[in-house]
PDB file of N, CA and C in Angstrom:
ATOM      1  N   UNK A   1      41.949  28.369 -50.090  1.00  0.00           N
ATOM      2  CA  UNK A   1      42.991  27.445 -49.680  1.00  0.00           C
ATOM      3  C   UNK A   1      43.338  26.589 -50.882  1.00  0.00           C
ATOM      4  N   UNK A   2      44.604  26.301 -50.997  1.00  0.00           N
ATOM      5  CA  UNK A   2      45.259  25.644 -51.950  1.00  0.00           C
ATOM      6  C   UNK A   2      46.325  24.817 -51.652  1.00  0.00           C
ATOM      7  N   UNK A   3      46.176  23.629 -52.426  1.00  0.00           N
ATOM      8  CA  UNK A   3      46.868  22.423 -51.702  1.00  0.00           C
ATOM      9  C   UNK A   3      47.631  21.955 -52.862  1.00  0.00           C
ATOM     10  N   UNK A   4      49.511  21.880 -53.053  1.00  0.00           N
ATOM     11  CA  UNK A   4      49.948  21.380 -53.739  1.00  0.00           C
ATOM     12  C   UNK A   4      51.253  20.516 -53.223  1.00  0.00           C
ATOM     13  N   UNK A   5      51.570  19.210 -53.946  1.00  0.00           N
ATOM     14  CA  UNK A   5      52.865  18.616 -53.698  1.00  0.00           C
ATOM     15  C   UNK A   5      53.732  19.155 -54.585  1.00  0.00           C
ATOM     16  N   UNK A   6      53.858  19.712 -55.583  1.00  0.00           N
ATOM     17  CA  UNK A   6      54.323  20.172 -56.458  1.00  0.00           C
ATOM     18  C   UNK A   6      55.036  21.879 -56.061  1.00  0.00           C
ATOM     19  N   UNK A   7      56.444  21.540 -55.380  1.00  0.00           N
ATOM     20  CA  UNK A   7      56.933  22.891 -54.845  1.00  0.00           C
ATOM     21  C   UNK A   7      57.241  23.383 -56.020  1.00  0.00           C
ATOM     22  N   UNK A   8      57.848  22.676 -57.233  1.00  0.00           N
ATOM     23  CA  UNK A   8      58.340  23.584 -58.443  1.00  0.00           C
ATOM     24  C   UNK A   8      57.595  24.358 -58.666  1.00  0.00           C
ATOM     25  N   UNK A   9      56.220  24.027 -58.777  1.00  0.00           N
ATOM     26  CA  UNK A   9      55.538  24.737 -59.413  1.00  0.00           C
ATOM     27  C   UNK A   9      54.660  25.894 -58.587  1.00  0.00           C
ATOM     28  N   UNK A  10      54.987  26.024 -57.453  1.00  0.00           N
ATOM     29  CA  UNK A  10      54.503  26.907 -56.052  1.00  0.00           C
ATOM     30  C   UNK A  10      54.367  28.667 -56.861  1.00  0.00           C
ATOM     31  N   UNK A  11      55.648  28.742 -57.118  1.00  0.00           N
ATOM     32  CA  UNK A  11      55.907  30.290 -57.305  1.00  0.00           C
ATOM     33  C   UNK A  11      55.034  30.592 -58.501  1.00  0.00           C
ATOM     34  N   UNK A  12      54.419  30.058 -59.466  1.00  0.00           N
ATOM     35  CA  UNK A  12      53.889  30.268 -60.284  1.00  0.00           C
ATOM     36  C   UNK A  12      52.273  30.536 -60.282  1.00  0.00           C
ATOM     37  N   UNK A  13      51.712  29.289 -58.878  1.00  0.00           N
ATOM     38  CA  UNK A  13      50.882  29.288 -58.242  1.00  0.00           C
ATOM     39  C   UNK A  13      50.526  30.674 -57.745  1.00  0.00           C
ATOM     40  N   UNK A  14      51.453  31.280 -56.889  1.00  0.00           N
ATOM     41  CA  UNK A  14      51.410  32.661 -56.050  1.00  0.00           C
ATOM     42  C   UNK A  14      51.069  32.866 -57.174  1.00  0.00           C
ATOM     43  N   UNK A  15      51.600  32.946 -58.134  1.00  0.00           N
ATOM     44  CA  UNK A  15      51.445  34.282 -59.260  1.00  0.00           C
ATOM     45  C   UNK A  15      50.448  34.353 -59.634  1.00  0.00           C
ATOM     46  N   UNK A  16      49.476  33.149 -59.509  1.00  0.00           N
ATOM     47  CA  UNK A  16      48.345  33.091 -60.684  1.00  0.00           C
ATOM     48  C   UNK A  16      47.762  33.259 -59.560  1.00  0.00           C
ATOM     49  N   UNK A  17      47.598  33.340 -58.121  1.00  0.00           N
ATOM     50  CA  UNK A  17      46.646  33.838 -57.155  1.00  0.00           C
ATOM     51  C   UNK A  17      46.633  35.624 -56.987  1.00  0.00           C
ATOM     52  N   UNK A  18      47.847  36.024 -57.369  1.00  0.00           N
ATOM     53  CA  UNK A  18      48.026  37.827 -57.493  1.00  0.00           C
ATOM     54  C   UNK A  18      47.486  37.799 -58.659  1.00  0.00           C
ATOM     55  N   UNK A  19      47.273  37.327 -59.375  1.00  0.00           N
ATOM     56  CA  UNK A  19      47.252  38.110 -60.861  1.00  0.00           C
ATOM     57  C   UNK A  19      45.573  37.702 -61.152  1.00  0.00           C
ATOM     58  N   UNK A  20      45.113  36.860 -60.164  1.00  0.00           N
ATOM     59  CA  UNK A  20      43.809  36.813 -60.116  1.00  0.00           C
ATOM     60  C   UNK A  20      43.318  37.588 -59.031  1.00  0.00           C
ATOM     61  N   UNK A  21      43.666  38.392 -58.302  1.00  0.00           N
ATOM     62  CA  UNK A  21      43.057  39.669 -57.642  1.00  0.00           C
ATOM     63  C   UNK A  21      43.411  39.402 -55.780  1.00  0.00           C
ATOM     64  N   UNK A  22      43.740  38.403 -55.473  1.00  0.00           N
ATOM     65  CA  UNK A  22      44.674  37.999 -54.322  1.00  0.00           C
ATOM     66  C   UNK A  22      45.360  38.984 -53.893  1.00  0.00           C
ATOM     67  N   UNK A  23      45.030  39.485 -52.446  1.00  0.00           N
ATOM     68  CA  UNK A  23      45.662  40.993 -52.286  1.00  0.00           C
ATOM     69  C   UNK A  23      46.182  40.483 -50.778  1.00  0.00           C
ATOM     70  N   UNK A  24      45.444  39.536 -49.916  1.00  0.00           N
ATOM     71  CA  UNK A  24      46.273  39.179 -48.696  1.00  0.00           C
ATOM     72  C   UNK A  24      46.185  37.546 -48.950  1.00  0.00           C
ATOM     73  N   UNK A  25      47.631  36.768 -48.594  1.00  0.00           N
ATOM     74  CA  UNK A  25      48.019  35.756 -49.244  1.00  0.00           C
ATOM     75  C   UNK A  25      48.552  35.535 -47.949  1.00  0.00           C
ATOM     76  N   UNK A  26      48.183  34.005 -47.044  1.00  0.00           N
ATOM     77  CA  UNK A  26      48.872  33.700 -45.510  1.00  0.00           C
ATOM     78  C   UNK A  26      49.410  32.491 -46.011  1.00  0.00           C
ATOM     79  N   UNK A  27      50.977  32.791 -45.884  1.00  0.00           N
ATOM     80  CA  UNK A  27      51.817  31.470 -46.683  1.00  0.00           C
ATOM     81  C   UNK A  27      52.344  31.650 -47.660  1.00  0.00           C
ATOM     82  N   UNK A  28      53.012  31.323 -48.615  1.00  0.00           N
ATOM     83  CA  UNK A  28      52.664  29.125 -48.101  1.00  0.00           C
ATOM     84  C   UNK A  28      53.282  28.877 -46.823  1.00  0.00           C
ATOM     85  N   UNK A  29      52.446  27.716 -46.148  1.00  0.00           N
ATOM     86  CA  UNK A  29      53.028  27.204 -44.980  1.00  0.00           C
ATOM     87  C   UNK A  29      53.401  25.529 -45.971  1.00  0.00           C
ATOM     88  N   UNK A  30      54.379  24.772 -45.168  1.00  0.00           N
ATOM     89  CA  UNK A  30      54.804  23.557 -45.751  1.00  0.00           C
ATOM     90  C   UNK A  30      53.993  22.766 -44.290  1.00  0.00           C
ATOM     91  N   UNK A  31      53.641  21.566 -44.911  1.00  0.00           N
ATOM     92  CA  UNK A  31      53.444  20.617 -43.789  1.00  0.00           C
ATOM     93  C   UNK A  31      53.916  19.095 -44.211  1.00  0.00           C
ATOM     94  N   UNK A  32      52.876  17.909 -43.372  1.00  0.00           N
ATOM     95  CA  UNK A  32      53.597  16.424 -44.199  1.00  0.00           C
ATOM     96  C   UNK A  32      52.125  16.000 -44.185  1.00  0.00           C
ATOM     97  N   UNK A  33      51.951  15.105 -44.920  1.00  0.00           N
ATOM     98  CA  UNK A  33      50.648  14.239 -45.499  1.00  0.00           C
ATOM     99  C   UNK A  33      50.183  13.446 -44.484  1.00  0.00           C
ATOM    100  N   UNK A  34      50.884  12.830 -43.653  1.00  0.00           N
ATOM    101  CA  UNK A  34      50.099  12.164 -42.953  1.00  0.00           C
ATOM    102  C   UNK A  34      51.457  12.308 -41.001  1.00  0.00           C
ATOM    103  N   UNK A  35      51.108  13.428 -40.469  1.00  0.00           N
ATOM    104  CA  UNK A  35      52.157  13.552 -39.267  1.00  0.00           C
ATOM    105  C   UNK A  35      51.690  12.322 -38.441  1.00  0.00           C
ATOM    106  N   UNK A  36      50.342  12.063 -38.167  1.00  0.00           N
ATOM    107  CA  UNK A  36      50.330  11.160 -37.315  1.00  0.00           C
ATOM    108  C   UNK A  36      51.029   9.634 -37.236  1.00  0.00           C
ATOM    109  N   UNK A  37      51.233   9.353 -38.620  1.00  0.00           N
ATOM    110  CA  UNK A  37      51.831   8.039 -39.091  1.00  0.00           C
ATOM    111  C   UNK A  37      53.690   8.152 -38.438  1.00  0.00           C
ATOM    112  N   UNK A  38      54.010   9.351 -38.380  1.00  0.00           N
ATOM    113  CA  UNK A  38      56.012   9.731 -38.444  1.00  0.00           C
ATOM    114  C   UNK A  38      55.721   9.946 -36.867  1.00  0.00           C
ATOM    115  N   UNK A  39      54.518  10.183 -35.940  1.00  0.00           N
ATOM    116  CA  UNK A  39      55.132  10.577 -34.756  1.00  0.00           C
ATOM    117  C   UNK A  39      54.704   9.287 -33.998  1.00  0.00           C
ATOM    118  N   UNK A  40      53.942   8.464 -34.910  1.00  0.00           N
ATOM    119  CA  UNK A  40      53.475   6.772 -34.258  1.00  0.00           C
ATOM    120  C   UNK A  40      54.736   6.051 -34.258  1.00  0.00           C
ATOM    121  N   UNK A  41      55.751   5.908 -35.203  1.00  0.00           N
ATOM    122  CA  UNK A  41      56.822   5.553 -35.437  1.00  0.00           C
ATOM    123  C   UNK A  41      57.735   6.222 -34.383  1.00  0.00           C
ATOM    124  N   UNK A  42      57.872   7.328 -34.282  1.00  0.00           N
ATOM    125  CA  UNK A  42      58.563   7.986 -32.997  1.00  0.00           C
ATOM    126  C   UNK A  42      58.151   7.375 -31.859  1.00  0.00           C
ATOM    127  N   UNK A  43      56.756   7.466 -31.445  1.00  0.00           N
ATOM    128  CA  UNK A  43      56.124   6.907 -30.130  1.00  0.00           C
ATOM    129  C   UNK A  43      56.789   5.266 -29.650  1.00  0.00           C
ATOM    130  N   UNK A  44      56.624   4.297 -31.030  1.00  0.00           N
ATOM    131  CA  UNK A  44      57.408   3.139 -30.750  1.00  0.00           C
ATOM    132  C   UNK A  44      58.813   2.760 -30.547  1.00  0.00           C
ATOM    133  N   UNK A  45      59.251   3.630 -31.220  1.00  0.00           N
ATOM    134  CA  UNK A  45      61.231   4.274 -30.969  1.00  0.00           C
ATOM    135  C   UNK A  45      60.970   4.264 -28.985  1.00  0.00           C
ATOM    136  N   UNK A  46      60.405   5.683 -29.135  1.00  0.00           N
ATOM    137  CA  UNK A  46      60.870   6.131 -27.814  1.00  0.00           C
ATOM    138  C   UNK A  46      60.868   5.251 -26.887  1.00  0.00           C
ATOM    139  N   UNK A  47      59.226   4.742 -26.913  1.00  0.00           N
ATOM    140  CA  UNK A  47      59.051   3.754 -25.752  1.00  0.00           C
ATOM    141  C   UNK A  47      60.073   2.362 -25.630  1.00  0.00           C
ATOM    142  N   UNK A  48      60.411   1.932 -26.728  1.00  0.00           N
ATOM    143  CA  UNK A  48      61.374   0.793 -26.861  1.00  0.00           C
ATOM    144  C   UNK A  48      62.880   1.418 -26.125  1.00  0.00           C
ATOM    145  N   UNK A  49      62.851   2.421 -26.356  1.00  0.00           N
ATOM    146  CA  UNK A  49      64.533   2.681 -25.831  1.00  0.00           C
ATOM    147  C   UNK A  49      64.081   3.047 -24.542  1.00  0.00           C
ATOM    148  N   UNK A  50      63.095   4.045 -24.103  1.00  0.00           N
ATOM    149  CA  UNK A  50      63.000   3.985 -22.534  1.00  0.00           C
ATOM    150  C   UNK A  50      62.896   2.787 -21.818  1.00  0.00           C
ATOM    151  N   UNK A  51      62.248   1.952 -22.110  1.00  0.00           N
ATOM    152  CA  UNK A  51      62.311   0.754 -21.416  1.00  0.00           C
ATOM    153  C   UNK A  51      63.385   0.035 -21.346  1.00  0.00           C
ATOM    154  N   UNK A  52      64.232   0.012 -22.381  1.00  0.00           N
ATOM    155  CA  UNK A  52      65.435  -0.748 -22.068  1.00  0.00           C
ATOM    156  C   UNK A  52      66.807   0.160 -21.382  1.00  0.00           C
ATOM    157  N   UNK A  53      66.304   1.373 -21.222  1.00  0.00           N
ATOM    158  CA  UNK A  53      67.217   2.055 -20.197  1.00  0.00           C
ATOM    159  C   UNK A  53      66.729   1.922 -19.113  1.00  0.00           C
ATOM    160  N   UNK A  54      65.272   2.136 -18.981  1.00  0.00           N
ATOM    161  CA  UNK A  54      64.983   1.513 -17.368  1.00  0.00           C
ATOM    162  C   UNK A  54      65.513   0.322 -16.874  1.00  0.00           C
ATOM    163  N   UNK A  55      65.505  -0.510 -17.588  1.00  0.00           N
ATOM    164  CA  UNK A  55      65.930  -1.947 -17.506  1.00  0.00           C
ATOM    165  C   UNK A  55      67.024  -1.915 -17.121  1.00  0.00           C
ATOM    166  N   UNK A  56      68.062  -1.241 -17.842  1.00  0.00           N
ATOM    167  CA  UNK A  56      69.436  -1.113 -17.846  1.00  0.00           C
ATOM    168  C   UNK A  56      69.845  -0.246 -16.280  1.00  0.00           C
ATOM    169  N   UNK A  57      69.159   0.317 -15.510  1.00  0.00           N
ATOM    170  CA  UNK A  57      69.257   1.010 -14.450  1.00  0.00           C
ATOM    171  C   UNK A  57      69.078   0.306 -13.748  1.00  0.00           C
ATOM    172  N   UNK A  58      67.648  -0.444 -14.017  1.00  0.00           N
ATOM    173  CA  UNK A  58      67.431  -1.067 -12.612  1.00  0.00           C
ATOM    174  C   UNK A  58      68.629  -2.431 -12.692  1.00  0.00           C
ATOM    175  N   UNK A  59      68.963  -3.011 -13.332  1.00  0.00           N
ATOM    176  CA  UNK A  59      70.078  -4.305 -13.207  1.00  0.00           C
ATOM    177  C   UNK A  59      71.307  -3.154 -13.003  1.00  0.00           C
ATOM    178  N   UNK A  60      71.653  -2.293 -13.054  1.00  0.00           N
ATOM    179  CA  UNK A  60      73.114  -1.623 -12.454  1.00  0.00           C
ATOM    180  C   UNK A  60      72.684  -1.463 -11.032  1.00  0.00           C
ATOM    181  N   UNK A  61      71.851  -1.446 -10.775  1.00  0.00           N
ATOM    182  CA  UNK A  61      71.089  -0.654  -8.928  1.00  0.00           C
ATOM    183  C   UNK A  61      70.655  -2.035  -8.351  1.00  0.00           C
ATOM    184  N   UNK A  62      71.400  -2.999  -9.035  1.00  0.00           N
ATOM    185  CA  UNK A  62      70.579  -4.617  -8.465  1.00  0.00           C
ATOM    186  C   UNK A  62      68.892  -4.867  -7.887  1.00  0.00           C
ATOM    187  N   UNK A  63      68.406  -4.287  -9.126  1.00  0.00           N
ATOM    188  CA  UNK A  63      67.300  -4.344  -8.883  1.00  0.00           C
ATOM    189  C   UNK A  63      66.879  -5.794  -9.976  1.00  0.00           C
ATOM    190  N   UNK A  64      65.464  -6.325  -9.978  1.00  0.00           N
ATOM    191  CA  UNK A  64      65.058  -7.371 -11.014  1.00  0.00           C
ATOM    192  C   UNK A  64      64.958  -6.689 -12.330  1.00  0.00           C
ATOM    193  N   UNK A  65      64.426  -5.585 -12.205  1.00  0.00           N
ATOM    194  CA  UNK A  65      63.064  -5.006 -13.468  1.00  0.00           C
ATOM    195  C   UNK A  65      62.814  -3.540 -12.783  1.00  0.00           C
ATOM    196  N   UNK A  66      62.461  -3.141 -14.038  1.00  0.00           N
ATOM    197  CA  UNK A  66      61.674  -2.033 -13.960  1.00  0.00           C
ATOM    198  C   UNK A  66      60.285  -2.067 -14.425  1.00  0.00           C
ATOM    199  N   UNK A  67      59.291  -1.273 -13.828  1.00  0.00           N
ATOM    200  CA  UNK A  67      57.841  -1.676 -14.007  1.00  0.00           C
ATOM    201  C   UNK A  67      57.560   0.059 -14.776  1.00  0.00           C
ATOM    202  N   UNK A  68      57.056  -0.096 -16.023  1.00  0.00           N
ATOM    203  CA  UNK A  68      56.684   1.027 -16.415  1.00  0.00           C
ATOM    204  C   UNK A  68      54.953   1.507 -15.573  1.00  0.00           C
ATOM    205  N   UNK A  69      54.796   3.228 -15.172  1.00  0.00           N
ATOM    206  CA  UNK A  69      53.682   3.124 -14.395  1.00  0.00           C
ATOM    207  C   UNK A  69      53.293   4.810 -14.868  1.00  0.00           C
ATOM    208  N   UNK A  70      53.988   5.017 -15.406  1.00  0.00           N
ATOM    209  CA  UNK A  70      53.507   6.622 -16.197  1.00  0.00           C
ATOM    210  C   UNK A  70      54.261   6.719 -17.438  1.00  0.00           C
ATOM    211  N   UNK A  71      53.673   7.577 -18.397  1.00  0.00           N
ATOM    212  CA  UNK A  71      53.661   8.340 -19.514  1.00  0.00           C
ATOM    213  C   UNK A  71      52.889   9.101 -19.891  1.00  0.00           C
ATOM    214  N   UNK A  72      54.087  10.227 -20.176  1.00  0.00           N
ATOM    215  CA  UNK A  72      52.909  11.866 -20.158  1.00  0.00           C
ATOM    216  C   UNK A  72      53.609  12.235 -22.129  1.00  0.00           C
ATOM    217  N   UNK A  73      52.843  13.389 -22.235  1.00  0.00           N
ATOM    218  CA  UNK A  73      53.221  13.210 -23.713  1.00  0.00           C
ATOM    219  C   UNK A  73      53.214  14.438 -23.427  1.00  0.00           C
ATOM    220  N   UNK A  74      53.984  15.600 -24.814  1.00  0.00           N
ATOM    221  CA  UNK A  74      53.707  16.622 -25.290  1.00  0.00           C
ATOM    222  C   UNK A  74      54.158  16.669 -26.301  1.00  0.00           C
ATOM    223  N   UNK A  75      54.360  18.509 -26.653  1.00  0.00           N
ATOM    224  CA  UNK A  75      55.282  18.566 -27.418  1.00  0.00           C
ATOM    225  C   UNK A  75      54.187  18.722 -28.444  1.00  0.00           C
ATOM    226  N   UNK A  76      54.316  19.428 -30.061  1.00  0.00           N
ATOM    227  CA  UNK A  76      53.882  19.221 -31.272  1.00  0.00           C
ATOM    228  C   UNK A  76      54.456  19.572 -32.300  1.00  0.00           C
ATOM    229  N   UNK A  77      53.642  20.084 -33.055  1.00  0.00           N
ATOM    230  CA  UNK A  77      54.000  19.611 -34.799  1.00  0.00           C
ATOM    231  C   UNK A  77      54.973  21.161 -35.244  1.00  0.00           C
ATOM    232  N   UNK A  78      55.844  21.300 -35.474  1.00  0.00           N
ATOM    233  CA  UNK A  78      56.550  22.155 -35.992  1.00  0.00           C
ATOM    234  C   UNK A  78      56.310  22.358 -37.536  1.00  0.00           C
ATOM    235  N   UNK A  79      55.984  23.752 -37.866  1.00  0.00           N
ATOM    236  CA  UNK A  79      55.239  24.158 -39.913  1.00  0.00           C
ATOM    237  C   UNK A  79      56.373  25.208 -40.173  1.00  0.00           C
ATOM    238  N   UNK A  80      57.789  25.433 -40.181  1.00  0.00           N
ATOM    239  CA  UNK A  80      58.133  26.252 -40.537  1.00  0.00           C
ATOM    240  C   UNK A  80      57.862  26.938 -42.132  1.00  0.00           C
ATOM    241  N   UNK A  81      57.845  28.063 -42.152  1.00  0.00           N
ATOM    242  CA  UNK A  81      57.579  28.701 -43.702  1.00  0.00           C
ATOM    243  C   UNK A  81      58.985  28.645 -44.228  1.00  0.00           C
ATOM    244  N   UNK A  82      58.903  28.724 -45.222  1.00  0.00           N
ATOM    245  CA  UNK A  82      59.496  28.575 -46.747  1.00  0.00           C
ATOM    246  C   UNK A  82      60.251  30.025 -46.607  1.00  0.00           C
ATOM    247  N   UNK A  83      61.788  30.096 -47.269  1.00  0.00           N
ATOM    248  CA  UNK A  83      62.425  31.418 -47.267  1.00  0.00           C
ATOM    249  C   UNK A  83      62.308  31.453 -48.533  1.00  0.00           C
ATOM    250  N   UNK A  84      61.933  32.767 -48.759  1.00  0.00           N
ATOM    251  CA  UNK A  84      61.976  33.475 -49.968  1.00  0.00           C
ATOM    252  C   UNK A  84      63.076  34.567 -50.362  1.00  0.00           C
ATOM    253  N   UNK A  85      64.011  34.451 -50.850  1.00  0.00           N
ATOM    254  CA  UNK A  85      65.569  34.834 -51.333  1.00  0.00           C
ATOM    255  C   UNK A  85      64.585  36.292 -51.924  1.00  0.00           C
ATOM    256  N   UNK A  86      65.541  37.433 -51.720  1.00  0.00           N
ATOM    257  CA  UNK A  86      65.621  38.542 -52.058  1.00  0.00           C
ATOM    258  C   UNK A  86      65.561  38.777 -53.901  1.00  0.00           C
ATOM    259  N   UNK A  87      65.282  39.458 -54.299  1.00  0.00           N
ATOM    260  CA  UNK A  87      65.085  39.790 -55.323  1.00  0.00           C
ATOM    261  C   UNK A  87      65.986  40.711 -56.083  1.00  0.00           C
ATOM    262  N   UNK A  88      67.387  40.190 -56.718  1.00  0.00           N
ATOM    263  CA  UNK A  88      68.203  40.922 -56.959  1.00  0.00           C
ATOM    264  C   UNK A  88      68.070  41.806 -58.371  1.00  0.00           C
ATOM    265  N   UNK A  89      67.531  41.682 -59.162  1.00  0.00           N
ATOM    266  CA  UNK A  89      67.298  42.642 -60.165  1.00  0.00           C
ATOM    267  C   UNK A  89      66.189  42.880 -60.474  1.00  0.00           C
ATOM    268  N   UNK A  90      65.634  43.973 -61.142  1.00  0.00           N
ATOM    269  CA  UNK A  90      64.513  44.157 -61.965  1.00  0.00           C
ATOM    270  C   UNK A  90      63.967  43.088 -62.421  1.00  0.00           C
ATOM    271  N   UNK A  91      64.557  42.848 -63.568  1.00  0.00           N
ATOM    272  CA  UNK A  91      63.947  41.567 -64.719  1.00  0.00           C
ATOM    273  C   UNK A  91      63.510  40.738 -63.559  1.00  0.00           C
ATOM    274  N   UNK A  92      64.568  40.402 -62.136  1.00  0.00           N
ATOM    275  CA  UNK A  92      63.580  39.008 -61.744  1.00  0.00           C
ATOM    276  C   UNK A  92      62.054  38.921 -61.305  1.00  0.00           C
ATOM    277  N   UNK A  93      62.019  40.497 -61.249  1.00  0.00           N
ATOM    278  CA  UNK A  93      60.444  40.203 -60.774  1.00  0.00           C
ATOM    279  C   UNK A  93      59.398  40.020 -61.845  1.00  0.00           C
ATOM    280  N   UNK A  94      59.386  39.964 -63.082  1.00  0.00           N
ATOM    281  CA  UNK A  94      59.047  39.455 -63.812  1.00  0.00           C
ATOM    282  C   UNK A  94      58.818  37.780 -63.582  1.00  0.00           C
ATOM    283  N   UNK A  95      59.485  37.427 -63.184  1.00  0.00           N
ATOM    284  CA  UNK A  95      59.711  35.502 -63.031  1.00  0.00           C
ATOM    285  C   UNK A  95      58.805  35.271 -61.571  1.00  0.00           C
ATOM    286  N   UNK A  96      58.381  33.786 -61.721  1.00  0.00           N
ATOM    287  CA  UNK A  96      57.410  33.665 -60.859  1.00  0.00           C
ATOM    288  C   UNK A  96      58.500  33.707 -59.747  1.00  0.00           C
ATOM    289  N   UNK A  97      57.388  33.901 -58.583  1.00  0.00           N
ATOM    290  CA  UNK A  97      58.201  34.150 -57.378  1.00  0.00           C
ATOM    291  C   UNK A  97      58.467  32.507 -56.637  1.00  0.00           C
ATOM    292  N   UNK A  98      59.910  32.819 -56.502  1.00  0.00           N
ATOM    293  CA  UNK A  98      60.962  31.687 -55.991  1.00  0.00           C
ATOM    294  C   UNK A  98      60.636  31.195 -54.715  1.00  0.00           C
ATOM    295  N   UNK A  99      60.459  30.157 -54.579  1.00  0.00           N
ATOM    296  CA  UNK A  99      60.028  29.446 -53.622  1.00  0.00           C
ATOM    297  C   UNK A  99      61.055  28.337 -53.296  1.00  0.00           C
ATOM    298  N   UNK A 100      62.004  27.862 -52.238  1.00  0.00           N
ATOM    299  CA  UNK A 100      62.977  27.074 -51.872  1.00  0.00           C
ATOM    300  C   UNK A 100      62.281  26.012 -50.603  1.00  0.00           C
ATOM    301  N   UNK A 101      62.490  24.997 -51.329  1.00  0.00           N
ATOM    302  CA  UNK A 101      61.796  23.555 -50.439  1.00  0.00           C
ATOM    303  C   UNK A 101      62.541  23.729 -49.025  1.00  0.00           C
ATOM    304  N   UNK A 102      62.056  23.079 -47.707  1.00  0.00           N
ATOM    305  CA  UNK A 102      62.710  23.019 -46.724  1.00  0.00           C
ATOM    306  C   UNK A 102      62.786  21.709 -46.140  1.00  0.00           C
ATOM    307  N   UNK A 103      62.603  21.978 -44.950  1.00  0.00           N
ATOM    308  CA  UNK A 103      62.286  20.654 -44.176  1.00  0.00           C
ATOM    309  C   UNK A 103      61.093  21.193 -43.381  1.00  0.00           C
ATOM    310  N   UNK A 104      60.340  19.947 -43.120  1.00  0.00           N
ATOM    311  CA  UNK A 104      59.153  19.923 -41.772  1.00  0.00           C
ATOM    312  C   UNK A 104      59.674  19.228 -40.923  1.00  0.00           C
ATOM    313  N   UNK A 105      59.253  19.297 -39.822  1.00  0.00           N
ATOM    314  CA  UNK A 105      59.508  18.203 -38.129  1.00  0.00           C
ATOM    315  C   UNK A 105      58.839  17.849 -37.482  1.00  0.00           C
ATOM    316  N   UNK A 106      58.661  17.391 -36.995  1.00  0.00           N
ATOM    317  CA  UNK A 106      57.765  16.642 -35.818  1.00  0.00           C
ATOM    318  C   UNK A 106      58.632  16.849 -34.699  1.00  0.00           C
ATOM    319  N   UNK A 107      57.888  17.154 -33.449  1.00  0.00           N
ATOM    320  CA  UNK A 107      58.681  16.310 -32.310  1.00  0.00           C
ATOM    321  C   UNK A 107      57.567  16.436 -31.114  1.00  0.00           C
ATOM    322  N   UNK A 108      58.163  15.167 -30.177  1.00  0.00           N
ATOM    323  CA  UNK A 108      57.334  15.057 -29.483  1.00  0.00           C
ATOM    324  C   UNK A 108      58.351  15.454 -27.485  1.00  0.00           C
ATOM    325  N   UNK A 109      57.522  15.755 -26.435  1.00  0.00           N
ATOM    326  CA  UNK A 109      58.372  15.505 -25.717  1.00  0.00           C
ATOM    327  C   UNK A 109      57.718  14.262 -24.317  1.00  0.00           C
ATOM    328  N   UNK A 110      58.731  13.239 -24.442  1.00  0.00           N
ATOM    329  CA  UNK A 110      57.473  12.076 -23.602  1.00  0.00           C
ATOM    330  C   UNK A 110      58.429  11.940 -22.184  1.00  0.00           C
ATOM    331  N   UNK A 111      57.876  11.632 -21.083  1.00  0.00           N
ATOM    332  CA  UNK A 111      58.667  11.528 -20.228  1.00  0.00           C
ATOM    333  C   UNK A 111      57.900  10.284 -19.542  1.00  0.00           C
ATOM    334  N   UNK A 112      58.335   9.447 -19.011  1.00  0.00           N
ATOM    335  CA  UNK A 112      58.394   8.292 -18.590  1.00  0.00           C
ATOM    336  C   UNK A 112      58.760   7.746 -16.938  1.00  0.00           C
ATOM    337  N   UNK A 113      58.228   7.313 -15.906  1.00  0.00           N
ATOM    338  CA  UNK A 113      58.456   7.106 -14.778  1.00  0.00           C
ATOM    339  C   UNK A 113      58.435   5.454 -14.990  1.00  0.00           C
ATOM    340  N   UNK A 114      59.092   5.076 -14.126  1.00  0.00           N
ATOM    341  CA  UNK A 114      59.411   3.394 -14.116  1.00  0.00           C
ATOM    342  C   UNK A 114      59.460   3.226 -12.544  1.00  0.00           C
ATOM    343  N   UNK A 115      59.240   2.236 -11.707  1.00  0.00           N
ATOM    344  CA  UNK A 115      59.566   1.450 -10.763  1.00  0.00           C
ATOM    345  C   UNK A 115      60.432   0.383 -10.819  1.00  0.00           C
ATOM    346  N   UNK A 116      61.033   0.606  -9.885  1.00  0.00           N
ATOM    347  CA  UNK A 116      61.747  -0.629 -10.133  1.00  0.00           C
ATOM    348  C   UNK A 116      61.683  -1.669  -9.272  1.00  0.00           C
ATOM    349  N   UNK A 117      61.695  -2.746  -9.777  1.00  0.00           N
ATOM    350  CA  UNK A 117      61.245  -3.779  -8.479  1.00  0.00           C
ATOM    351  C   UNK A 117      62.314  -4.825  -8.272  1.00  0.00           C
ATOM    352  N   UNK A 118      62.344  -5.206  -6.855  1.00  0.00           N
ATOM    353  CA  UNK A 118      63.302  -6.464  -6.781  1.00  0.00           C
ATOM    354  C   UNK A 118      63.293  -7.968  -6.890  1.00  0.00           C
TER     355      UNK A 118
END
């Protein structure tokens, strides 16, 4: 296993793992340094806007408030792999193999029950 921030330098990496006798290679997968920190930040998003739509329901339905009384969580971490562009001539395979940055994601799916009280 091999761990780099350095995508430039990825394809060169592969190379020096084939050319050191590397015959089955799983990846690269991309991930993020710290997911739990980006989906804690999500968690406080979400819950802040659910509550003030509950809120916002229960004063259209002439209610006082809404009482939050569940939250369920799911949902996880999305690792898509890296596309690797076709190899249009000879000479390029000579050159380390091309590696194109992407994006990673997070997502979560939370669902929320409220009461509403008068």
């Amino acid at each position: 296993r091999v761990t780099t921030k350095n995508v430039a330098k990825l394809g060169a990496l592969l190379d020096a793992l084939i050319s050191a006798g590397g015959t089955n290679i799983d990846g690269p997968s991309f991930s993020v340094d710290d997911p739990d920190a980006m989906l804690d930040a999500a968690r406080d998003r979400v819950v802040a806007k659910a509550s003030a739509r509950a809120a916002r329901y229960a004063k259209l339905a002439g209610y006082k408030g809404a009482r939050l009384v569940m939250i369920s969580e799911g949902g996880g971490y999305v690792q898509p792999m890296p596309v690797m562009p076709q190899m249009m001539a000879a000479d390029a395979m000579a050159k380390s193999v091309p590696i194109e940055p992407g994006q990673v994601g997070n997502s979560l799916t939370v669902q929320f029950q409220f009461v509403l009280e008068k």
